[in-house]
N, C-alpha and C. Protein backbone atom coordinates (compact mmCIF):
# COMPACT_ATOMS: atom_id res chain seq x y z
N UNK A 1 9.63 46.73 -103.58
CA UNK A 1 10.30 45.67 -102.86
C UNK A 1 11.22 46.30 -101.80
N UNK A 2 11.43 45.92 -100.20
CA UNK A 2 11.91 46.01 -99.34
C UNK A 2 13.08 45.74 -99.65
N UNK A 3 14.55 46.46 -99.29
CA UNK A 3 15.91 45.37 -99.39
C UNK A 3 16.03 45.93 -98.03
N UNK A 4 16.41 44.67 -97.68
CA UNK A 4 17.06 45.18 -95.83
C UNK A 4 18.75 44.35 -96.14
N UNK A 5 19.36 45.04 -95.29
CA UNK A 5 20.94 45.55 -94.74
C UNK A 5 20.75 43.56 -94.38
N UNK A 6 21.80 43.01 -94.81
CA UNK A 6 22.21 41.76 -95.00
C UNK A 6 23.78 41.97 -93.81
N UNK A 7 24.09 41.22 -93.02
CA UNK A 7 25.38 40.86 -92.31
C UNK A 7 25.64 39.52 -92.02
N UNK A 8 27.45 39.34 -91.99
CA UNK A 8 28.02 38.53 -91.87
C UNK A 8 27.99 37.24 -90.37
N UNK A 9 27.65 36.11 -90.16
CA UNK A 9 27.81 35.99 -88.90
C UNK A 9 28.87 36.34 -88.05
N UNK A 10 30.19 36.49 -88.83
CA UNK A 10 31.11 37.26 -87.72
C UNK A 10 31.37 38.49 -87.30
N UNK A 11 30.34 39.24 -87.84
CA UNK A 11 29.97 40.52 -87.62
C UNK A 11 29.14 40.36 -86.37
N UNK A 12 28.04 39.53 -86.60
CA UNK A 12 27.11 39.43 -85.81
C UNK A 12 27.52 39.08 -84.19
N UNK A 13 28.41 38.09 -84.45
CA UNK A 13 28.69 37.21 -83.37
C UNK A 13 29.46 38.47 -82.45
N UNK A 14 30.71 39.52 -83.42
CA UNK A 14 31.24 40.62 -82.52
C UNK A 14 30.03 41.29 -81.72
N UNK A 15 28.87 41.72 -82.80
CA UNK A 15 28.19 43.12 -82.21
C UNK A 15 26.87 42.59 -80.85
N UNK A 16 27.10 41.14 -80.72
CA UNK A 16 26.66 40.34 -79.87
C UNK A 16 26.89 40.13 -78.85
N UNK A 17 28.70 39.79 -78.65
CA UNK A 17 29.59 39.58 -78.06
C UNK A 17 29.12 37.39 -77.62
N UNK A 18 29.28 37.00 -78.80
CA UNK A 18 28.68 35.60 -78.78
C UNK A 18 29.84 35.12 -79.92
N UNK A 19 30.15 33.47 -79.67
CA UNK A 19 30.83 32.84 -80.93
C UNK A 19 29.64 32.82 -82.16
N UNK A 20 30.62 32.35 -82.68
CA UNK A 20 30.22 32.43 -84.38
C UNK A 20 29.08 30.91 -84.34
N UNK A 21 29.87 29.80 -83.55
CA UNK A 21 28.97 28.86 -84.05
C UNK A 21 27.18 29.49 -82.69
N UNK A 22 27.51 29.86 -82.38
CA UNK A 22 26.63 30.51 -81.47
C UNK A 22 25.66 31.48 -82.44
N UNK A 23 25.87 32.30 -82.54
CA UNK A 23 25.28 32.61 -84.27
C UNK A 23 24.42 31.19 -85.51
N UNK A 24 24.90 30.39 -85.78
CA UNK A 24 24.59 29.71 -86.69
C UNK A 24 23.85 28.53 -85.81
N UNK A 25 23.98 28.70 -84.41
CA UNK A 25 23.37 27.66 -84.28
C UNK A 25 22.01 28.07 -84.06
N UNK A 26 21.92 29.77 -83.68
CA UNK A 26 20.77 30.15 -83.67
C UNK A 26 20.03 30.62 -84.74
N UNK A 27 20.75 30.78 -85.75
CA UNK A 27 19.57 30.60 -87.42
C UNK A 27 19.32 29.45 -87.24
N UNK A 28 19.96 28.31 -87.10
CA UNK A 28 19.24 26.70 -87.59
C UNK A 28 18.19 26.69 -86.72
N UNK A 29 18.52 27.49 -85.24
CA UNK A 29 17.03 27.21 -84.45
C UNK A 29 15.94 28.15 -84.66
N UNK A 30 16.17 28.99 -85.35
CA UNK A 30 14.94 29.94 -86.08
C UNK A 30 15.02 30.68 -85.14
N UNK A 31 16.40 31.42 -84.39
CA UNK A 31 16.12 32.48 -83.64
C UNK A 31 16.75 33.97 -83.83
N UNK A 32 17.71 33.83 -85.57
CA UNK A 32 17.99 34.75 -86.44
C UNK A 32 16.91 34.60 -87.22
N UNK A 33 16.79 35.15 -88.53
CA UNK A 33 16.43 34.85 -89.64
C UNK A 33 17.68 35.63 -90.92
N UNK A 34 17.46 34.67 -91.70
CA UNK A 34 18.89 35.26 -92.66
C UNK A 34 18.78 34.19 -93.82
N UNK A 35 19.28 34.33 -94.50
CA UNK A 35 19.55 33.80 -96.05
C UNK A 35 20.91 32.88 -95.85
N UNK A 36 20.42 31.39 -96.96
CA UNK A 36 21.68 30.84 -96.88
C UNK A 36 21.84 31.18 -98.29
N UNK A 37 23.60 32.05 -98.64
CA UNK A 37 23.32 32.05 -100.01
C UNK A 37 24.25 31.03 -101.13
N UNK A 38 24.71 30.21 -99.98
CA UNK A 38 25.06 28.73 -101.06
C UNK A 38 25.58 28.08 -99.92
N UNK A 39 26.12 27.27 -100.35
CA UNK A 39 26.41 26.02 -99.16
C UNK A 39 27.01 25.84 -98.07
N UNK A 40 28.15 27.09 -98.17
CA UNK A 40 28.77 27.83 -97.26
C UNK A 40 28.86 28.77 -96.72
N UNK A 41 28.11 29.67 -97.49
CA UNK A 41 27.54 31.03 -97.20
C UNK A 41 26.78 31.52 -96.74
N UNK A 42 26.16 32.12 -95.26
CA UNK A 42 25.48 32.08 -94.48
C UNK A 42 25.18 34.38 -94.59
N UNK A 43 24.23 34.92 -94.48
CA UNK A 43 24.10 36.15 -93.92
C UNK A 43 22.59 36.21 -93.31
N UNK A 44 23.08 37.02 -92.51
CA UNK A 44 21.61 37.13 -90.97
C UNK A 44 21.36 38.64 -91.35
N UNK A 45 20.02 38.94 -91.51
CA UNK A 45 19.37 40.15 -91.70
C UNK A 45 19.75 41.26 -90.22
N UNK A 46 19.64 41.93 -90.31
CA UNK A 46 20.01 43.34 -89.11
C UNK A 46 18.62 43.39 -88.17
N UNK A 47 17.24 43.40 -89.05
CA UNK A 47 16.22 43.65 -88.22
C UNK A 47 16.14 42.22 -86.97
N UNK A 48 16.93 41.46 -87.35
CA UNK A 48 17.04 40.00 -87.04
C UNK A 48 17.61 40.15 -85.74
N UNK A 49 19.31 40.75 -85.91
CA UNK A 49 19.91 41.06 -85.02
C UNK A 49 19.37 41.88 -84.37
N UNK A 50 18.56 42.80 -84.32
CA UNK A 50 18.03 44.21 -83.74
C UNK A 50 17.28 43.49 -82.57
N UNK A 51 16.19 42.36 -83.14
CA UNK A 51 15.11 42.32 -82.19
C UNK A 51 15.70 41.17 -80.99
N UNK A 52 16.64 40.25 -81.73
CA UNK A 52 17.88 39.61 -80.41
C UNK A 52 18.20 40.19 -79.41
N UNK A 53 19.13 41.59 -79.97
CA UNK A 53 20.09 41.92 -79.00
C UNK A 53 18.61 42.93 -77.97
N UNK A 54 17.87 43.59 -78.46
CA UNK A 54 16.71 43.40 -77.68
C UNK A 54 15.68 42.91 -77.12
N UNK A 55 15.94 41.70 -77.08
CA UNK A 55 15.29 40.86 -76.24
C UNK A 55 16.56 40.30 -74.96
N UNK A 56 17.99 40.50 -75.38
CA UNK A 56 18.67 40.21 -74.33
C UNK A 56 19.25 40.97 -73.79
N UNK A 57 19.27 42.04 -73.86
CA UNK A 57 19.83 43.07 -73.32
C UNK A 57 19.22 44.46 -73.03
């Protein structure tokens, strides 16, 4: 089994340079991928972030 490196959206949103709801609004649009791990708890995979910040930058 694969485990990949799990991060915070406000991690994400820094290493982005993007808000947070900017982040979450792009998991709901399927343009992170990440785990919700309860109702409030949101983490976005790294390979996720990887292929973002290379596609925009």
């Amino acid at each position: 089994m694969i485990k990949e490196k799990l991060v915070r959206p406000s991690e994400v949103a820094r290493q982005l340079a993007v808000s947070r709801s900017t982040v979450y609004r792009w998991f709901w649009e399927g343009k992170l991928k990440g785990v919700k791990i309860s109702k409030r708890s949101l983490r976005i995979l790294v390979s996720s972030v990887e292929k973002i910040f290379n596609e925009c930058w």
